[in-house]
Protein backbone atom coordinates (compact mmCIF):
# COMPACT_ATOMS: atom_id res chain seq x y z
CA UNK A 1 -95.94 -42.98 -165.01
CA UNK A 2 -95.89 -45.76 -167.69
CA UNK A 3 -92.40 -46.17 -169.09
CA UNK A 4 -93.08 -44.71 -172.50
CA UNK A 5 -93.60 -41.75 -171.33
CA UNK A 6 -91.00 -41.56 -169.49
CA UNK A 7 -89.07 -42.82 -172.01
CA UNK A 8 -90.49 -40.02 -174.19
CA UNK A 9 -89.63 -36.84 -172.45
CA UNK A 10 -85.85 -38.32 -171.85
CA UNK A 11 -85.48 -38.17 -175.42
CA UNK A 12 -85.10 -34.39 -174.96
CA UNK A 13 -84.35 -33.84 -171.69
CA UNK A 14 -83.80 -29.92 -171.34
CA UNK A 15 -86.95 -29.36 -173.50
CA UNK A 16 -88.93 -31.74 -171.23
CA UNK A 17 -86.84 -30.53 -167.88
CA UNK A 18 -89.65 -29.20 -166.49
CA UNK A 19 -92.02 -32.39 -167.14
CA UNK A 20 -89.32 -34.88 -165.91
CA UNK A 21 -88.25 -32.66 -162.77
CA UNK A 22 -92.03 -32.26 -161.57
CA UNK A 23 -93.09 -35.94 -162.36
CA UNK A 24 -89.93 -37.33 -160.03
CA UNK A 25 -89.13 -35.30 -157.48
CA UNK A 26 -92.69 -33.49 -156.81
CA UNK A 27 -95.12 -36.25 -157.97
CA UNK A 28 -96.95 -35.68 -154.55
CA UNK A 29 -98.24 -32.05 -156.12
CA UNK A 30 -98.65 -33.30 -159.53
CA UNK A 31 -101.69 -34.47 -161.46
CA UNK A 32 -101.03 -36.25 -164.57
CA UNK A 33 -102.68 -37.13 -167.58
CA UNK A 34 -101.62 -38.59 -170.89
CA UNK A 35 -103.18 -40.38 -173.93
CA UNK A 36 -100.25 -42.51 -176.06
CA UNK A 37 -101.53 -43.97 -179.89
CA UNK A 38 -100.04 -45.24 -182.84
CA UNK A 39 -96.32 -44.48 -181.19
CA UNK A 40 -97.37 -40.76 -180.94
CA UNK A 41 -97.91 -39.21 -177.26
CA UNK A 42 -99.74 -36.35 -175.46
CA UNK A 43 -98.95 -35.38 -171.50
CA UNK A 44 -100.41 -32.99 -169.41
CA UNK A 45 -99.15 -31.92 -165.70
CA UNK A 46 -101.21 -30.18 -163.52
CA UNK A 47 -100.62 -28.86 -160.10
CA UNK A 48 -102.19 -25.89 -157.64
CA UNK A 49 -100.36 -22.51 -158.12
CA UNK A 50 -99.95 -22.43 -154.34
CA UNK A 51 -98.07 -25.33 -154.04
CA UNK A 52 -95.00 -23.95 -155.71
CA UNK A 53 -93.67 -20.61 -154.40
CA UNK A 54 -91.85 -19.08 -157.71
CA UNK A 55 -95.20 -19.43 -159.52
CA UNK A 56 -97.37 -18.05 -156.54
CA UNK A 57 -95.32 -15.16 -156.60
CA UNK A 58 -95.33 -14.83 -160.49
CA UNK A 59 -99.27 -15.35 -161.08
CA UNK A 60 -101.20 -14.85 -157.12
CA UNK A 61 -104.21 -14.53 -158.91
CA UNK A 62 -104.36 -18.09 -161.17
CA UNK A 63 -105.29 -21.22 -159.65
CA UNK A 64 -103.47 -23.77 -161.26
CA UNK A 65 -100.49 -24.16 -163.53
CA UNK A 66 -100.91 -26.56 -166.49
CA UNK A 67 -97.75 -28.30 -168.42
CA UNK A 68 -99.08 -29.69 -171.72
CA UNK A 69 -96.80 -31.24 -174.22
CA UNK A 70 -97.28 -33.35 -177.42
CA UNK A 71 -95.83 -35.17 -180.25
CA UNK A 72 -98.31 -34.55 -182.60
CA UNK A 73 -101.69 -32.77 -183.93
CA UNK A 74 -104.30 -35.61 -182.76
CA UNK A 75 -102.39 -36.52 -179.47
CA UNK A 76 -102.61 -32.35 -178.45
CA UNK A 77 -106.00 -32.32 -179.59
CA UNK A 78 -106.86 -34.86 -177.16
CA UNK A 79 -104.88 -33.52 -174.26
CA UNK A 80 -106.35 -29.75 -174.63
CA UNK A 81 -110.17 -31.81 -174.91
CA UNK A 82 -108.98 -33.56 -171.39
CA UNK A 83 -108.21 -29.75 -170.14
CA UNK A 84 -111.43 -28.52 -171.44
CA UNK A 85 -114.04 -31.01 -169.89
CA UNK A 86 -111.91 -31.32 -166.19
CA UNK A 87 -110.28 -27.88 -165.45
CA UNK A 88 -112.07 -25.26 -167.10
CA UNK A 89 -113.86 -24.73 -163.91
CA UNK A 90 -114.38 -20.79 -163.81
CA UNK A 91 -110.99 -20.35 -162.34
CA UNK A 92 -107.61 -18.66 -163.81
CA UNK A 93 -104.82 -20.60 -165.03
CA UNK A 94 -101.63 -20.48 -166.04
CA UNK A 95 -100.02 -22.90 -169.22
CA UNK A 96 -96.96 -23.14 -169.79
CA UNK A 97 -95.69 -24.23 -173.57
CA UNK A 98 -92.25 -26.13 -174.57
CA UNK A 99 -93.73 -26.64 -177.58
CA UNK A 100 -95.09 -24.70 -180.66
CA UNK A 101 -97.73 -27.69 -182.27
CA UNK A 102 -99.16 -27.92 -178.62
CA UNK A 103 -99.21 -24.03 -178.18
CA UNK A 104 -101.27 -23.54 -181.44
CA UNK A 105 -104.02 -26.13 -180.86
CA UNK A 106 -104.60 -24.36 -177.28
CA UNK A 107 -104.53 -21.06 -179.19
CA UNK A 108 -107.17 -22.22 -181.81
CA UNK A 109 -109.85 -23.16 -178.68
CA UNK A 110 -108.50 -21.18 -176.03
CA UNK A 111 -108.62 -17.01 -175.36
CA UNK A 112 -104.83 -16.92 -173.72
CA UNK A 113 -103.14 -13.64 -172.76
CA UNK A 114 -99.39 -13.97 -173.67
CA UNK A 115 -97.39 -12.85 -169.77
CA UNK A 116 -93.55 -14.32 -170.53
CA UNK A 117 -91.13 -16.06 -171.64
CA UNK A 118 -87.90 -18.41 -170.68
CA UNK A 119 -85.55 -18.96 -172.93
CA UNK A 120 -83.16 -22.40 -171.86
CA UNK A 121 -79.17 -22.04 -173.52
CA UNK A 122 -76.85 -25.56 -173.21
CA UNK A 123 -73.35 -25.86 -174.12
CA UNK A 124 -73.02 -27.53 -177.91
CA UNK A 125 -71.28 -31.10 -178.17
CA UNK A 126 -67.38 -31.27 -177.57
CA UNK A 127 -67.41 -27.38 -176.85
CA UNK A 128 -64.50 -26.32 -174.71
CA UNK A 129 -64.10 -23.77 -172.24
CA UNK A 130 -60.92 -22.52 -170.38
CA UNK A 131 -61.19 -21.99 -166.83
CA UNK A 132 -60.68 -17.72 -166.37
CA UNK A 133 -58.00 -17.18 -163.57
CA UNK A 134 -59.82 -14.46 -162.13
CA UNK A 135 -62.48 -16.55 -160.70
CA UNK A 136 -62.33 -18.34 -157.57
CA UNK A 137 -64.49 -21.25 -157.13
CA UNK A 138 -66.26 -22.35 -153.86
CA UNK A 139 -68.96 -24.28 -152.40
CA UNK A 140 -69.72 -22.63 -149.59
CA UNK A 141 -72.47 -19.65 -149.42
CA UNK A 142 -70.66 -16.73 -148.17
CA UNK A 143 -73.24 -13.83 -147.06
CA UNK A 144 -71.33 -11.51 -149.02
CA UNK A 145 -72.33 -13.70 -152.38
CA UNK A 146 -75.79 -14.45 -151.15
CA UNK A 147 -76.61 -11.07 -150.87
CA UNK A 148 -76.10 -10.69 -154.53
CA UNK A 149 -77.92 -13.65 -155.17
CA UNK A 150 -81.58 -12.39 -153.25
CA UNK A 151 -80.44 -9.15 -155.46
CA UNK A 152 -81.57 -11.68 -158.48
CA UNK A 153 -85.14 -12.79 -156.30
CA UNK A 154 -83.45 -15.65 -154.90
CA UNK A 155 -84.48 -16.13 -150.79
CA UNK A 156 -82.16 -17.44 -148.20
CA UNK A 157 -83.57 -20.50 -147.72
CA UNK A 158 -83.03 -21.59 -151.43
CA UNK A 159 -80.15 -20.98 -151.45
CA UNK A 160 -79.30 -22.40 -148.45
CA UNK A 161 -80.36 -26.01 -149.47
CA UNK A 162 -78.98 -25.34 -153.08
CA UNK A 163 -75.54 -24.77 -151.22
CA UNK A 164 -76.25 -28.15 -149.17
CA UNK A 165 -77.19 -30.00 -151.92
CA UNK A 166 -73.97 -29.26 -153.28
CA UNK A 167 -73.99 -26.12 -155.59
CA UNK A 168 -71.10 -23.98 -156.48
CA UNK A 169 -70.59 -20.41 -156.50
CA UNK A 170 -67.94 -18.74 -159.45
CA UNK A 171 -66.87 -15.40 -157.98
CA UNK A 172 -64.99 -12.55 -159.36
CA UNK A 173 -63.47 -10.54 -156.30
CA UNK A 174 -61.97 -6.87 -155.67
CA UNK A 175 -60.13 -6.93 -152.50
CA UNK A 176 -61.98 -8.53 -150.37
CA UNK A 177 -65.26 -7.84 -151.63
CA UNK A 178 -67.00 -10.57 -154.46
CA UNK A 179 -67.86 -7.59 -157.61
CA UNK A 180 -69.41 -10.53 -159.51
CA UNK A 181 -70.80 -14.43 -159.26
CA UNK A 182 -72.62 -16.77 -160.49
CA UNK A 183 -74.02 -20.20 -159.08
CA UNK A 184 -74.60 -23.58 -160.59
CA UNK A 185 -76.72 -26.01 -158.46
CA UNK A 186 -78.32 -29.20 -159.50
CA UNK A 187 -81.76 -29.18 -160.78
CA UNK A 188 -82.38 -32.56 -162.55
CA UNK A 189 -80.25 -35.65 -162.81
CA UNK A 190 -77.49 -34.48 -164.67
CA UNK A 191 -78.43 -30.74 -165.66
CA UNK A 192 -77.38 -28.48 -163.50
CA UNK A 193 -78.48 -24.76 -163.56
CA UNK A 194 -76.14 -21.87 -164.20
CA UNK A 195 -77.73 -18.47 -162.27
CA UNK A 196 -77.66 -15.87 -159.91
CA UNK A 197 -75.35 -13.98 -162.36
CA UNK A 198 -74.89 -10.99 -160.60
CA UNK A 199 -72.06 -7.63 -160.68
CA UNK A 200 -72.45 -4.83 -159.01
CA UNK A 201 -73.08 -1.88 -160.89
CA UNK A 202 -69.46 -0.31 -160.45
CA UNK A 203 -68.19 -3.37 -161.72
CA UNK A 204 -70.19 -3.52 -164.82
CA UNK A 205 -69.08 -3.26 -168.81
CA UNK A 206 -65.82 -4.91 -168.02
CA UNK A 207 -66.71 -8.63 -168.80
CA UNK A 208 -67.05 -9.84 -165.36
CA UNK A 209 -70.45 -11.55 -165.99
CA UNK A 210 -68.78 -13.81 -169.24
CA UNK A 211 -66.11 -14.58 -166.76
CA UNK A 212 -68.08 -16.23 -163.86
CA UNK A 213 -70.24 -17.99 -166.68
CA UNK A 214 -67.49 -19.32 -168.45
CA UNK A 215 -66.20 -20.94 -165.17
CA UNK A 216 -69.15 -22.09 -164.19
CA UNK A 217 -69.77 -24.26 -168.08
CA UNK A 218 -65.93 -25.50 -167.49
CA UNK A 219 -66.42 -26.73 -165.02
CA UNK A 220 -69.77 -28.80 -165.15
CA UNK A 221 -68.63 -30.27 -168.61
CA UNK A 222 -65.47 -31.51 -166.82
CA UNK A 223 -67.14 -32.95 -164.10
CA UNK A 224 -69.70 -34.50 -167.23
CA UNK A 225 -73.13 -32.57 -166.15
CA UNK A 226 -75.18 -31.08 -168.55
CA UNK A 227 -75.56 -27.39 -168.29
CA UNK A 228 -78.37 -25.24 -168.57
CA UNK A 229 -78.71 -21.13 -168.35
CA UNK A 230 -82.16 -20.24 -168.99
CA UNK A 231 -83.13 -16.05 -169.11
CA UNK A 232 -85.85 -14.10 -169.39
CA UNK A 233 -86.57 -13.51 -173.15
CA UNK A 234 -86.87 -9.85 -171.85
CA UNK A 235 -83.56 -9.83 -170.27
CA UNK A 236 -81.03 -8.72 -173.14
CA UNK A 237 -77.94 -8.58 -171.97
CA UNK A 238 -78.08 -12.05 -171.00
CA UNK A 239 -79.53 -13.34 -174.11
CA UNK A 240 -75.91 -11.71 -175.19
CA UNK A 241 -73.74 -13.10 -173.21
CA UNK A 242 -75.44 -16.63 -173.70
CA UNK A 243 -74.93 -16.04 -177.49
CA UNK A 244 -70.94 -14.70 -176.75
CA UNK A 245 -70.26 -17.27 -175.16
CA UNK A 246 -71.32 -19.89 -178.39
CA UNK A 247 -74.36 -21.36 -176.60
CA UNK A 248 -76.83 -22.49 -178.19
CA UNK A 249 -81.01 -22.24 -177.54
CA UNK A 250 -82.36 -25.37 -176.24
CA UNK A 251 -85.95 -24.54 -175.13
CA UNK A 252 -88.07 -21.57 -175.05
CA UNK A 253 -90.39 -21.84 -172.43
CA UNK A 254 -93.40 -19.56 -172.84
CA UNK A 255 -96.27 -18.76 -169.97
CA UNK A 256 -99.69 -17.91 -171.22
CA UNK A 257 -102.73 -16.68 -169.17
CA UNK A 258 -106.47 -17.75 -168.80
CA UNK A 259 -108.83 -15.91 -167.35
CA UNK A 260 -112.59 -16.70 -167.71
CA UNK A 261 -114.82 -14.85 -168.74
C-alpha cells in the first residue's frame, strides 16, 4: 500500500480501524484499490464474505464485503465507478460505510437495503477514570467468565487466542461466582477493544455493567492504549452507559445490502 495512504487512514485511526486492521494484519484476504489526486484520496477494500467468520455468520447469503472510504466528492465517484465496472457481477454484497460523503454517492447509483449499524465510543483527551474496588482484574480466561462471554456470540476459540494474545477480563463477583465482566483485548496497534460486557440477569439494574467498563478504560489509558467500545446502534442500554460514562462517538459504522436484481 503506497505510503499516502497509509498515511491517510492514520490520520483517524478509529474511523479508519477497520481499513488499517484489514490492510496489515489480513492483507492475504484483501483486495485493494485506490485512486489519490490533487492531495485528495479514495480506497476501496474488498474481500470474500467467507473468508471472515463474523461476517459469514452476519450476511451467509452475500458474496463479498466491500470497505469504501473517501476524502472527497470526485475521489468517491471514482472509487464507486471502480466497484461498478469490476464487482457488480450478479452477486450480493455487503458495504460497509465510515463515512457519510462516500455513503451518499453509493446511494445516488446504487439500490442498497439499509441491515445495521456500529456505533465506535473512545475515551476524550486527559479524561480520568478511578479504578472501582469491586472489580477484580485478571488475564486469565476462567470458564466461569467465558461462559458469559459466548452468552454475547463470542466462540471459545476467540477467546482463547484473545486471552493469549494478552487480553484482560474486569469482573464483578458474588461469592464465588463472576455476576458481571467485561474484556478488553487488542485489536489494532494501540486500540484495544472494550466487550463482552455481560451480567447476569439477577444481577442487573445495580450498576455492575458501568463498573467493569470503567475498569476496563482505567486501565488501558494508564497503560497509554487507546480504547474503543463499539455497540450495536440497536443496543440501548449500551449506547447509555457509553454516554454515562462521558464517552464520546468516534465512528458509526453502517452495513448496507446489495442484492441484484
Amino acid at each position: 500500500m503506497d505510503t499516502t495512504i497509509q498515511a491517510y487512514l492514520n490520520t483517524d485511526r478509529l474511523k479508519h480501524l477497520t481499513h488499517l486492521k484489514y490492510l496489515n494484519l489480513h492483507s492475504d484476504i484483501v483486495d485493494q484499490y485506490y485512486v489519490a489526486q490533487d492531495g485528495q484520496i479514495g480506497i476501496l477494500l474488498s474481500y470474500r464474505t467467507d473468508a471472515v467468520s463474523w461476517d459469514q455468520s452476519l450476511y451467509p447469503d452475500s458474496y463479498a464485503v466491500l470497505l469504501p472510504t473517501a476524502s472527497d466528492q470526485d475521489c468517491a465517484e471514482q472509487v464507486f465507478d471502480y466497484v461498478r465496472e469490476n464487482l457488480l457481477i450478479g452477486k450480493p454484497l455487503v458495504i460497509k460505510f465510515c463515512d457519510r460523503l462516500t455513503k451518499s454517492v453509493f446511494l445516488q447509483h446504487m439500490p442498497l437495503r439499509y441491515a445495521d449499524a456500529y456505533l465506535s465510543y473512545t475515551a476524550g483527551d486527559n479524561v480520568v477514570f478511578d479504578l472501582p474496588d469491586q472489580v477484580v482484574i485478571t488475564t486469565q480466561l476462567t470458564d466461569s467468565c467465558a461462559t458469559l462471554y459466548m452468552a454475547n456470540g463470542y466462540d471459545r476459540k476467540a477467546l482463547e487466542t484473545y486471552f493469549a494474545q494478552g487480553a484482560i477480563s474486569f469482573v464483578i463477583n458474588e461469592g464465588a461466582s463472576p455476576v458481571a465482566t467485561c474484556m478488553a483485548y487488542h485489536n489494532f496497534d494501540t486500540i484495544w477493544e472494550i466487550a463482552g460486557v455481560r451480567t447476569i440477569d439477577s444481577a442487573r439494574q445495580k450498576g455492575y455493567g458501568r463498573l467493569v467498563v470503567q475498569a476496563a478504560l482505567h486501565t488501558l489509558l494508564k497503560q497509554g492504549k487507546a480504547p474503543r467500545y463499539i455497540v450495536s446502534a440497536n443496543n440501548l442500554p449500551s449506547i447509555r452507559l457509553a454516554e454515562r460514562l462521558g464517552l464520546r462517538q468516534c465512528l458509526s459504522f453502517e452495513h448496507f445490502v446489495y442484492q441484484p436484481t
